[in-house]
Protein backbone atom coordinates (compact mmCIF):
# COMPACT_ATOMS: atom_id res chain seq x y z
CA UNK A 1 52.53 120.64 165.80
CA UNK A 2 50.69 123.01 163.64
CA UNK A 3 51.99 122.98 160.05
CA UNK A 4 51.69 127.12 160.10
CA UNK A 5 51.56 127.13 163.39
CA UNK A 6 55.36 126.18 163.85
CA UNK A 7 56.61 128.45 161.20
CA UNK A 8 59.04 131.60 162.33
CA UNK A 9 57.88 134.64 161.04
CA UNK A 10 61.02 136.57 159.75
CA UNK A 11 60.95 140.18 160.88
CA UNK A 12 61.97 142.82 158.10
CA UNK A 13 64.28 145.30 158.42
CA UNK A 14 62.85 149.03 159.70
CA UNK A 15 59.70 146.99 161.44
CA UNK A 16 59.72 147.03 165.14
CA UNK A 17 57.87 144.38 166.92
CA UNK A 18 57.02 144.43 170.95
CA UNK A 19 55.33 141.89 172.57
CA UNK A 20 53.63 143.49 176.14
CA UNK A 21 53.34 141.40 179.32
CA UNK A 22 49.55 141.58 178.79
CA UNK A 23 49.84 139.68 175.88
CA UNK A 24 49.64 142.41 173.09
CA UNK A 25 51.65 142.41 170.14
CA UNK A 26 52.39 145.82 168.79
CA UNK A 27 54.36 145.60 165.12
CA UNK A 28 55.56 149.11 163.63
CA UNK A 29 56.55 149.70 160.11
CA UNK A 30 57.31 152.21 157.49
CA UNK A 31 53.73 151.80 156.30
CA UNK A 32 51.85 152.16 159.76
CA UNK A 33 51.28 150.44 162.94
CA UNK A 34 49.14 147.20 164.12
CA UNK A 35 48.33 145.86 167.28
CA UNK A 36 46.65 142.58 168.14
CA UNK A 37 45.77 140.90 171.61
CA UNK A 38 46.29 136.73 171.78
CA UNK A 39 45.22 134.57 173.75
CA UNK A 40 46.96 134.40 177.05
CA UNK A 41 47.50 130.24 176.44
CA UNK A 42 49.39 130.90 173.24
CA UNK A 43 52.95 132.36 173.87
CA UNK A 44 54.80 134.43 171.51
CA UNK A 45 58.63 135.06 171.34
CA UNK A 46 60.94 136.71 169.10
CA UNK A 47 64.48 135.09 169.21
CA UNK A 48 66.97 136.08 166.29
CA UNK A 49 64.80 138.42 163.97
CA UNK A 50 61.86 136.05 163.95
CA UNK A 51 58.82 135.32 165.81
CA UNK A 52 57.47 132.16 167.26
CA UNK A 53 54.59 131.38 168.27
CA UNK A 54 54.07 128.09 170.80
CA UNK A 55 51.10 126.73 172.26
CA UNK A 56 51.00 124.53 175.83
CA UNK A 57 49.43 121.25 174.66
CA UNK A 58 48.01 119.27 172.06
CA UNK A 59 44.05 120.23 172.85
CA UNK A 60 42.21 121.58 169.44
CA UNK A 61 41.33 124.49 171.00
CA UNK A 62 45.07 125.54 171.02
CA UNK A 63 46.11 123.86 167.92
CA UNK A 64 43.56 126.20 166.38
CA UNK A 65 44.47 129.34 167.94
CA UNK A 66 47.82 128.44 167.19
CA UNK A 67 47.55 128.39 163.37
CA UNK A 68 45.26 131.62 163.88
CA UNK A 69 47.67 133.80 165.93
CA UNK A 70 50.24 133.09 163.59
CA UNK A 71 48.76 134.33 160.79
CA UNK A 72 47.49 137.16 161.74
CA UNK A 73 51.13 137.96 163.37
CA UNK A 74 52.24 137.22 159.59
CA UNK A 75 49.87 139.21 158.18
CA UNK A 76 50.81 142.36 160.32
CA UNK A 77 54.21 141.97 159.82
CA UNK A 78 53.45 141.66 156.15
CA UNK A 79 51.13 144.59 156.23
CA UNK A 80 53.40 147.08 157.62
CA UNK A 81 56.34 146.53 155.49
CA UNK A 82 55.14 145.93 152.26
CA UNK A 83 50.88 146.50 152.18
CA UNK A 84 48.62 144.98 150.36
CA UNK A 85 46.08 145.46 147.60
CA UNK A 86 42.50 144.48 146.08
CA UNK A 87 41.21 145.18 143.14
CA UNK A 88 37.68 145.27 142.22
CA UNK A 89 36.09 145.40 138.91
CA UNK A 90 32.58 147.25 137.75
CA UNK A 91 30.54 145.07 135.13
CA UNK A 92 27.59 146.59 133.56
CA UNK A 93 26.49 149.33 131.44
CA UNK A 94 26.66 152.87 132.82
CA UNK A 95 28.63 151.53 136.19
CA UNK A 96 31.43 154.24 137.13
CA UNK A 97 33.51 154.60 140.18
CA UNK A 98 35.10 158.06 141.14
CA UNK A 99 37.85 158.55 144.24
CA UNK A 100 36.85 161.57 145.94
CA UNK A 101 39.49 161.85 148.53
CA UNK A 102 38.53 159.24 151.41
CA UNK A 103 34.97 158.87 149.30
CA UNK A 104 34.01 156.33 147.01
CA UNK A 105 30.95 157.66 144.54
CA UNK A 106 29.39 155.07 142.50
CA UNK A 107 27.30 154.98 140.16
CA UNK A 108 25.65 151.32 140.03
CA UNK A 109 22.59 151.36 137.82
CA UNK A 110 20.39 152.63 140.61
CA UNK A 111 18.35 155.77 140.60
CA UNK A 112 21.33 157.69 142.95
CA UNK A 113 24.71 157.41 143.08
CA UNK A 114 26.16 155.35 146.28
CA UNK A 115 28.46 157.56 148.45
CA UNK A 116 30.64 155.09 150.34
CA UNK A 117 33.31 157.06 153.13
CA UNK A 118 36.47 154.90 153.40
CA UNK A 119 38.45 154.93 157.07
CA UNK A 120 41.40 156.79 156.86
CA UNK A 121 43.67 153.84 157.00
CA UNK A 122 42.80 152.60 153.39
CA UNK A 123 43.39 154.62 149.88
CA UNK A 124 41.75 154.63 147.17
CA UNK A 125 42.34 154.89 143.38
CA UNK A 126 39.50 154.18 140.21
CA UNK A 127 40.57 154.13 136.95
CA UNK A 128 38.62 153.98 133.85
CA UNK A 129 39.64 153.10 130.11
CA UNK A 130 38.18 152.94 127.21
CA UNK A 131 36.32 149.50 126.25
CA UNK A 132 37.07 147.85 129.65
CA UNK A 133 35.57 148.07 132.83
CA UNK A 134 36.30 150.54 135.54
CA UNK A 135 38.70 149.24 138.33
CA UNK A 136 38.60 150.31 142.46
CA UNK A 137 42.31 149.65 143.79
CA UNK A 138 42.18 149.65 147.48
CA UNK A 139 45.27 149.78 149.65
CA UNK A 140 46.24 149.44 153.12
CA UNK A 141 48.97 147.86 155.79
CA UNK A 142 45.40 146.15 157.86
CA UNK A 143 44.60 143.00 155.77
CA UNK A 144 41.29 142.51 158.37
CA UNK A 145 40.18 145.69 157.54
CA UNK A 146 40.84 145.81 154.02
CA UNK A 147 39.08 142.70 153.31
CA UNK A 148 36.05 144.39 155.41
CA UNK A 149 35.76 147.13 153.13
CA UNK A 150 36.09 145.07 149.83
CA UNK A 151 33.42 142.95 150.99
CA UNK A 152 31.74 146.14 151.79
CA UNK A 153 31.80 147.48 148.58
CA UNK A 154 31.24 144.28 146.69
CA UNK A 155 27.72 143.97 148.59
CA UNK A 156 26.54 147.04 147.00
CA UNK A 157 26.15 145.40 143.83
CA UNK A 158 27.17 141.21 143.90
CA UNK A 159 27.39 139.66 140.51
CA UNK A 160 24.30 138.70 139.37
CA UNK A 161 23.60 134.88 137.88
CA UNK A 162 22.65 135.81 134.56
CA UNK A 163 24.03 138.43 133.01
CA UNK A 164 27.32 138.89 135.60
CA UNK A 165 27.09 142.69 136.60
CA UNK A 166 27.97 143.55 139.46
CA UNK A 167 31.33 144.04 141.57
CA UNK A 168 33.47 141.50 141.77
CA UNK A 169 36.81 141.25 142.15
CA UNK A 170 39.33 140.93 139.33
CA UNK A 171 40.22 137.87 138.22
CA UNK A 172 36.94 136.37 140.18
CA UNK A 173 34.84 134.15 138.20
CA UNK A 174 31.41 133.92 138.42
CA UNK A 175 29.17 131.32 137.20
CA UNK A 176 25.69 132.50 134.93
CA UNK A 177 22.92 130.61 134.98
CA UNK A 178 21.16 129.62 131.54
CA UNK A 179 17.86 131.97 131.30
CA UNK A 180 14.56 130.84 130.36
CA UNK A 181 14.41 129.33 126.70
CA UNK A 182 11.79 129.89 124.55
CA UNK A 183 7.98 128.08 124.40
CA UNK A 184 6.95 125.77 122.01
């Protein structure tokens, strides 16, 4: 069997999970709700607090959508209990980020500041210190959708080789190029 595949997916207390006969899994939590349709070949269960996830034979189309339907049953269950969060960071001189309720402004070396509008399920918060770069914190309870609008944002303004501005994430390295040296 699939090595994440197999693995029961514990349900937390105060999240609800109901599986409908046309295959759609509908998991509510204190932090929202999330529904997902799988594949009618895969068959999902929930027998003492967890949730399993089987498939019907050994063909790598369902080995595959086994592993896949798991974790996204994972991440759901994860997203509605506890949430999850990115953080991105702004390199470069002049770069500032503002939270304007479900706005983003930015202001990314260009000759206008970006306006980006943020669905309703994520929030936003941008802080800014002094002598460090400005940071975006996005949070949500839909990991699909938050890693949409990270990516989103981040394509605004990808690292550059050379001098690494940009928006990257934190923690996210990102390897410069050597420039041109000088002539004889």
């Amino acid at each position: 069997m699939s090595r994440i595949g197999k693995l029961p997916i514990a349900i937390p207390k105060g999240v609800e999970v109901n599986i409908s006969s046309t295959n759609e899994i509908t998991v509510k939590g204190p932090l929202g709700e999330l529904k997902q349709k799988v594949d009618p070949d895969i068959k999902v269960t929930i027998e003492n607090q967890q949730i399993l996830v089987s498939r019907p034979t050994d063909q790598k189309r369902h080995k595959s959508l086994h592993g896949l339907y798991r974790a996204l049953i994972a991440n759901m269950v994860k997203g509605v209990s506890e949430g999850f969060t990115i953080e991105q960071e702004l390199v470069g001189v002049g770069y500032r980020a503002e939270a304007k309720g479900q706005n983003l402004e930015l202001s990314l070396g260009y000759s206008h500041e970006v306006l980006f509008a943020l669905p309703k399920e994520i929030k936003v918060e941008t802080r800014t210190e002094k002598r460090s770069n400005p940071i975006i914190t996005l949070k949500s309870h839909d990991k699909q959708l938050l890693g949409l609008v990270a990516a989103k944002i981040r394509s605004l303004r990808k690292p550059e080789p050379f001098k690494g501005k940009g928006i990257r994430f934190v923690g996210e390295e990102v390897r410069k190029k050597a420039g041109k040296t000088a002539g004889k």
